[in-house]
N, C-alpha and C. Protein backbone atom coordinates (compact mmCIF):
# COMPACT_ATOMS: atom_id res chain seq x y z
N UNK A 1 31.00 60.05 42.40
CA UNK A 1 29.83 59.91 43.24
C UNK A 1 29.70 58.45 43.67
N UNK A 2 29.15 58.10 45.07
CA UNK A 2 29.50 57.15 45.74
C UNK A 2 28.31 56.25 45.03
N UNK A 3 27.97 55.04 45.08
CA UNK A 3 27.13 54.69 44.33
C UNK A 3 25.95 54.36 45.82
N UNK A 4 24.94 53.89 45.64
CA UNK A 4 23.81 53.34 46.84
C UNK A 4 24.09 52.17 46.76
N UNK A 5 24.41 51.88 48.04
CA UNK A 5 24.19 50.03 48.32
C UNK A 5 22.77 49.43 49.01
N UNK A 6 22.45 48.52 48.35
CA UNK A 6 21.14 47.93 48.64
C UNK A 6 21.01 47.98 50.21
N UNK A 7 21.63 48.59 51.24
CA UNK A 7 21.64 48.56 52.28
C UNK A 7 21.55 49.83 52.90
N UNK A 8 21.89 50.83 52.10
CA UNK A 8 21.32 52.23 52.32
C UNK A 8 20.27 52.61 51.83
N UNK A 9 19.92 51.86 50.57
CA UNK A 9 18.28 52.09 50.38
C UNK A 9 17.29 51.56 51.10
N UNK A 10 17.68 50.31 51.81
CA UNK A 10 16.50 50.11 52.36
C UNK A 10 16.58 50.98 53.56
N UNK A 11 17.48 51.24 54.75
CA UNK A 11 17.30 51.95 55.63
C UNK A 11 16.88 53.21 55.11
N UNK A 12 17.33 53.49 53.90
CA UNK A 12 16.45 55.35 53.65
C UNK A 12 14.79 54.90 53.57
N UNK A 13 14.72 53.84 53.07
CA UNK A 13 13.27 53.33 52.45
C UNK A 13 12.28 53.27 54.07
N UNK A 14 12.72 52.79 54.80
CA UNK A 14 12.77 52.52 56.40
C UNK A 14 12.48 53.65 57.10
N UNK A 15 13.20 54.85 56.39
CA UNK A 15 13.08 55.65 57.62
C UNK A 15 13.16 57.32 57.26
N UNK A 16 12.83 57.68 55.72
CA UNK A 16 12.87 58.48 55.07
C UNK A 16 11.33 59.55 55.21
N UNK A 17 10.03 58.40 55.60
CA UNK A 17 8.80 59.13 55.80
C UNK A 17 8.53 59.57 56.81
N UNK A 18 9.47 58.98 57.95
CA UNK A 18 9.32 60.34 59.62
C UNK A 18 10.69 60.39 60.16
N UNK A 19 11.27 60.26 58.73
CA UNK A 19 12.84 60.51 59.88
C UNK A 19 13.70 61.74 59.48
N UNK A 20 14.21 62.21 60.29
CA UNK A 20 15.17 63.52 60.23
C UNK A 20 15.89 63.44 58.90
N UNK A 21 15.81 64.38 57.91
CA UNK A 21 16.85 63.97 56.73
C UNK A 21 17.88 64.41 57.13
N UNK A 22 18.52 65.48 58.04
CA UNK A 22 19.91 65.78 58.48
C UNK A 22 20.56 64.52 58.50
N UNK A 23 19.62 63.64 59.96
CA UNK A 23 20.17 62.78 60.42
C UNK A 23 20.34 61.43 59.52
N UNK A 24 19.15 61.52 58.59
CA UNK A 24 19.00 60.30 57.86
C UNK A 24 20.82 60.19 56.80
N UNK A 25 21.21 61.66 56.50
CA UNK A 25 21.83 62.12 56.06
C UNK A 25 23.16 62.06 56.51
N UNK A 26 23.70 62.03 57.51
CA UNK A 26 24.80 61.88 58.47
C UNK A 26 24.63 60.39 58.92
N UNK A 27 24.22 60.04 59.26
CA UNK A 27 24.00 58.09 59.35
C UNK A 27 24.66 57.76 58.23
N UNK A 28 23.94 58.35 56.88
CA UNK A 28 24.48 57.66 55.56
C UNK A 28 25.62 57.77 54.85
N UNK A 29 26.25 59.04 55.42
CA UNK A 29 27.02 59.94 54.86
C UNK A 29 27.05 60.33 53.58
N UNK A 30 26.11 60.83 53.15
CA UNK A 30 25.58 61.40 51.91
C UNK A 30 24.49 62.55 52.34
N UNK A 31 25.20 63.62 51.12
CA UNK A 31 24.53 65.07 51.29
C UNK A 31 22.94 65.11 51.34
N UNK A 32 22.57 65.89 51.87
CA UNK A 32 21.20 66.18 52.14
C UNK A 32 20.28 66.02 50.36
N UNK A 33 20.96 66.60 49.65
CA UNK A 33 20.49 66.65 47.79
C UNK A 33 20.49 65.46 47.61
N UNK A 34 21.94 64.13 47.87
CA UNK A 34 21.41 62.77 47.71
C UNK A 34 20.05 61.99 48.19
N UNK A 35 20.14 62.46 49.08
CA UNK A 35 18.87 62.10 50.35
C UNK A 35 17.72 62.33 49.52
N UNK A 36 17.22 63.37 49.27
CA UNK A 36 16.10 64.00 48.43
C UNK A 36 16.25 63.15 46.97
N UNK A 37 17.09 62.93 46.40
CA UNK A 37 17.03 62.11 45.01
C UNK A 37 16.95 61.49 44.70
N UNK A 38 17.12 60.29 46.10
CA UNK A 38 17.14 58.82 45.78
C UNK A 38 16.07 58.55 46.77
N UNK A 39 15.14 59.69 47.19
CA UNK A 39 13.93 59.01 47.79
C UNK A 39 12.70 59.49 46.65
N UNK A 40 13.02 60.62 45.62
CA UNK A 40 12.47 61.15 44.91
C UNK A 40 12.12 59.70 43.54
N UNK A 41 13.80 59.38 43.57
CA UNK A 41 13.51 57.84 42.62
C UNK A 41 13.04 56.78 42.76
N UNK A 42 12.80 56.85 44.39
CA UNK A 42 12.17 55.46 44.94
C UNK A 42 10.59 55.95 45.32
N UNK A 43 10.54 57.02 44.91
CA UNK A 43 8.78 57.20 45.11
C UNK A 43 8.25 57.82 46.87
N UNK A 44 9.49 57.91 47.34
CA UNK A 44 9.35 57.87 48.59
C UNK A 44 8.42 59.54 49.14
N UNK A 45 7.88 59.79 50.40
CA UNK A 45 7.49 60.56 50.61
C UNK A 45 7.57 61.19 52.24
N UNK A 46 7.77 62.26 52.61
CA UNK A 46 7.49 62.69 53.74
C UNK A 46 5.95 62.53 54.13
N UNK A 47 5.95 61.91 55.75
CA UNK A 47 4.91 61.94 55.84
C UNK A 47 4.52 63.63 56.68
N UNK A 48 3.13 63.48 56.40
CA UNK A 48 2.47 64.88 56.36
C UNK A 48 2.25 65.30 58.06
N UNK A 49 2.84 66.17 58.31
CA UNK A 49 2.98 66.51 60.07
C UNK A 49 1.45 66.92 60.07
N UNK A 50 0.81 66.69 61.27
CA UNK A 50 -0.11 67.20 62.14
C UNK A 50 -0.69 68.40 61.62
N UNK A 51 0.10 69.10 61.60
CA UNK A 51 0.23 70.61 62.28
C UNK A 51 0.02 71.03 60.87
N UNK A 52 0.69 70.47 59.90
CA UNK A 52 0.42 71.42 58.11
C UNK A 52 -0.78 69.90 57.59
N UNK A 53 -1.72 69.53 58.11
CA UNK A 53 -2.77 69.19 57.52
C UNK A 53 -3.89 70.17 57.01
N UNK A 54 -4.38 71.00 58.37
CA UNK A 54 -5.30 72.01 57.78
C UNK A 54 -4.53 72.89 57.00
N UNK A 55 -3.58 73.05 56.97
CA UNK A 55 -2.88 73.97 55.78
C UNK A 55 -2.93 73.59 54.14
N UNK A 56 -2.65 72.17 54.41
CA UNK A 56 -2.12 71.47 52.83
C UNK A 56 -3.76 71.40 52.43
N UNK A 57 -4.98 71.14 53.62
CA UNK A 57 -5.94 70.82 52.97
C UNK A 57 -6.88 72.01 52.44
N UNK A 58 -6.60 73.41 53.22
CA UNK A 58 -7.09 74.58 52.64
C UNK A 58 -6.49 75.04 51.35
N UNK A 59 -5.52 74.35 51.24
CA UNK A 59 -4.55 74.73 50.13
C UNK A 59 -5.12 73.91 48.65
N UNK A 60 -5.40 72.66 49.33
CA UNK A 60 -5.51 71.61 48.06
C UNK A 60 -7.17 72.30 47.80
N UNK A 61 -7.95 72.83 48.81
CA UNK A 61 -9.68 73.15 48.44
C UNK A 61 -9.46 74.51 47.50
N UNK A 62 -8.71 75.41 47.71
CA UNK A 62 -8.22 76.47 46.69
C UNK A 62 -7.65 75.80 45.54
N UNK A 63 -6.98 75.35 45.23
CA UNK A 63 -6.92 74.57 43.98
C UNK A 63 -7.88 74.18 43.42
N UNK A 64 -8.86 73.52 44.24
CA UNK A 64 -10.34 73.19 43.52
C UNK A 64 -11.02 74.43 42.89
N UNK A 65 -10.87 75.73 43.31
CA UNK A 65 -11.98 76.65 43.60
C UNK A 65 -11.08 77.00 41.75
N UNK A 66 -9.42 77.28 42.09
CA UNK A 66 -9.26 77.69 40.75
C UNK A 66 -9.14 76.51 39.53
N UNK A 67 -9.39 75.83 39.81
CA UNK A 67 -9.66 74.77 38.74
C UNK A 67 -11.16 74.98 37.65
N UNK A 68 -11.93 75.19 39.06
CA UNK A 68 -13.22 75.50 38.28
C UNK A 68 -13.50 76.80 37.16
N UNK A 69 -12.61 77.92 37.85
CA UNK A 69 -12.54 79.42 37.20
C UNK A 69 -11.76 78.73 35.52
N UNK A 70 -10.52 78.30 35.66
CA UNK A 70 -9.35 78.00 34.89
C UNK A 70 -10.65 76.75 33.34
N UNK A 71 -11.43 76.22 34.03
CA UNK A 71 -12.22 75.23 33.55
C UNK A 71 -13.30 76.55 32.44
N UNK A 72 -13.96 77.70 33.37
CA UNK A 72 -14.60 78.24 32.85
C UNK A 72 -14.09 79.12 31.95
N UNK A 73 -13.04 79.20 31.77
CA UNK A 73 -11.52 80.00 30.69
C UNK A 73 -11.82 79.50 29.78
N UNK A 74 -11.78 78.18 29.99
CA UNK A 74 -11.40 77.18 28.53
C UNK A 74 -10.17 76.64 29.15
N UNK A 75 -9.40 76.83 30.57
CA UNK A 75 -8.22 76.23 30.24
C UNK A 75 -8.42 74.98 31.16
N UNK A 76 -6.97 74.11 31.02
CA UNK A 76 -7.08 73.11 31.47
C UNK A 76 -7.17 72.75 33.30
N UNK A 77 -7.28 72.19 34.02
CA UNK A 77 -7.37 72.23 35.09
C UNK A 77 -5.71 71.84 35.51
N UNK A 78 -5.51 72.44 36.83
CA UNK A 78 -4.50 71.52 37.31
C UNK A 78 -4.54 70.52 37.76
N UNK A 79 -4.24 69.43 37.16
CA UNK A 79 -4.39 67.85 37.93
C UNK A 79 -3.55 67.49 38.84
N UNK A 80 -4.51 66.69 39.48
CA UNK A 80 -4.55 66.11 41.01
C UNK A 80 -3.22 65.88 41.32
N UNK A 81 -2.66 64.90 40.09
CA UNK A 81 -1.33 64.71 40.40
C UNK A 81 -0.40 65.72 40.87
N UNK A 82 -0.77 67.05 40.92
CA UNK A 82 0.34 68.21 41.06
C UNK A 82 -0.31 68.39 43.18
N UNK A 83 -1.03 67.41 43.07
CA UNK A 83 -1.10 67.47 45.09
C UNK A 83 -0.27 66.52 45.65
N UNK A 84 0.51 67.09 46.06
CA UNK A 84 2.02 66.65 46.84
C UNK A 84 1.92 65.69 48.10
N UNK A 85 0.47 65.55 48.20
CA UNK A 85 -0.07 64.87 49.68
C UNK A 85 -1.02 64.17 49.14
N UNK A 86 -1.79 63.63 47.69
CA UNK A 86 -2.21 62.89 47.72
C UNK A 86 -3.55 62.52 48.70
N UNK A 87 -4.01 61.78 48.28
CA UNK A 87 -4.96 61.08 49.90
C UNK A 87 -5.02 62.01 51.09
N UNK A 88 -3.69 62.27 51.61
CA UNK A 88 -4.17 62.62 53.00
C UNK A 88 -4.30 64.03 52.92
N UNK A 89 -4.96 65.04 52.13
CA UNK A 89 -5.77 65.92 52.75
C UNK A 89 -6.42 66.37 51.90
N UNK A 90 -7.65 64.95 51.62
CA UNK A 90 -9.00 64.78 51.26
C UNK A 90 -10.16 65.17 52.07
């Protein structure tokens, strides 16, 4: 396995939150699974399209709704940390 040169991380780092991973992927010449693993280790994130905001955020308000049920169980809630978007669909 090829190793990362400080010069492919930063362009993934650069261009990993609105850029094509095919392409990010073929630029780098490294498989689409590298792509995903070494942005996964660098913390990196897709940014959140337009179009799946009201989705992620009806999604993240159902999580709330069963948190509360899961709370009135006795069990634990799912924490925040398990929202994949963070901040933006507050």
């Amino acid at each position: 396995m090829k190793k990362w040169t400080d010069n492919e991380t930063e362009y993934l780092a650069k261009n990993y939150e609105y850029g094509n991973v095919d392409e990010i992927a073929k630029k780098l010449r490294k498989s689409k699974n590298s792509i995903y693993a070494k942005a996964n280790l660098l913390g990196l994130k897709k940014a959140l399209r337009e179009e799946d905001r009201d989705y992620y955020a009806e999604w993240w308000e159902n999580i709330q709704v069963l948190n509360k049920i899961r709370i009135k169980l006795g069990k634990a809630p799912i924490p925040e940390s398990k929202n994949p978007y963070g901040e933006a669909v507050r």
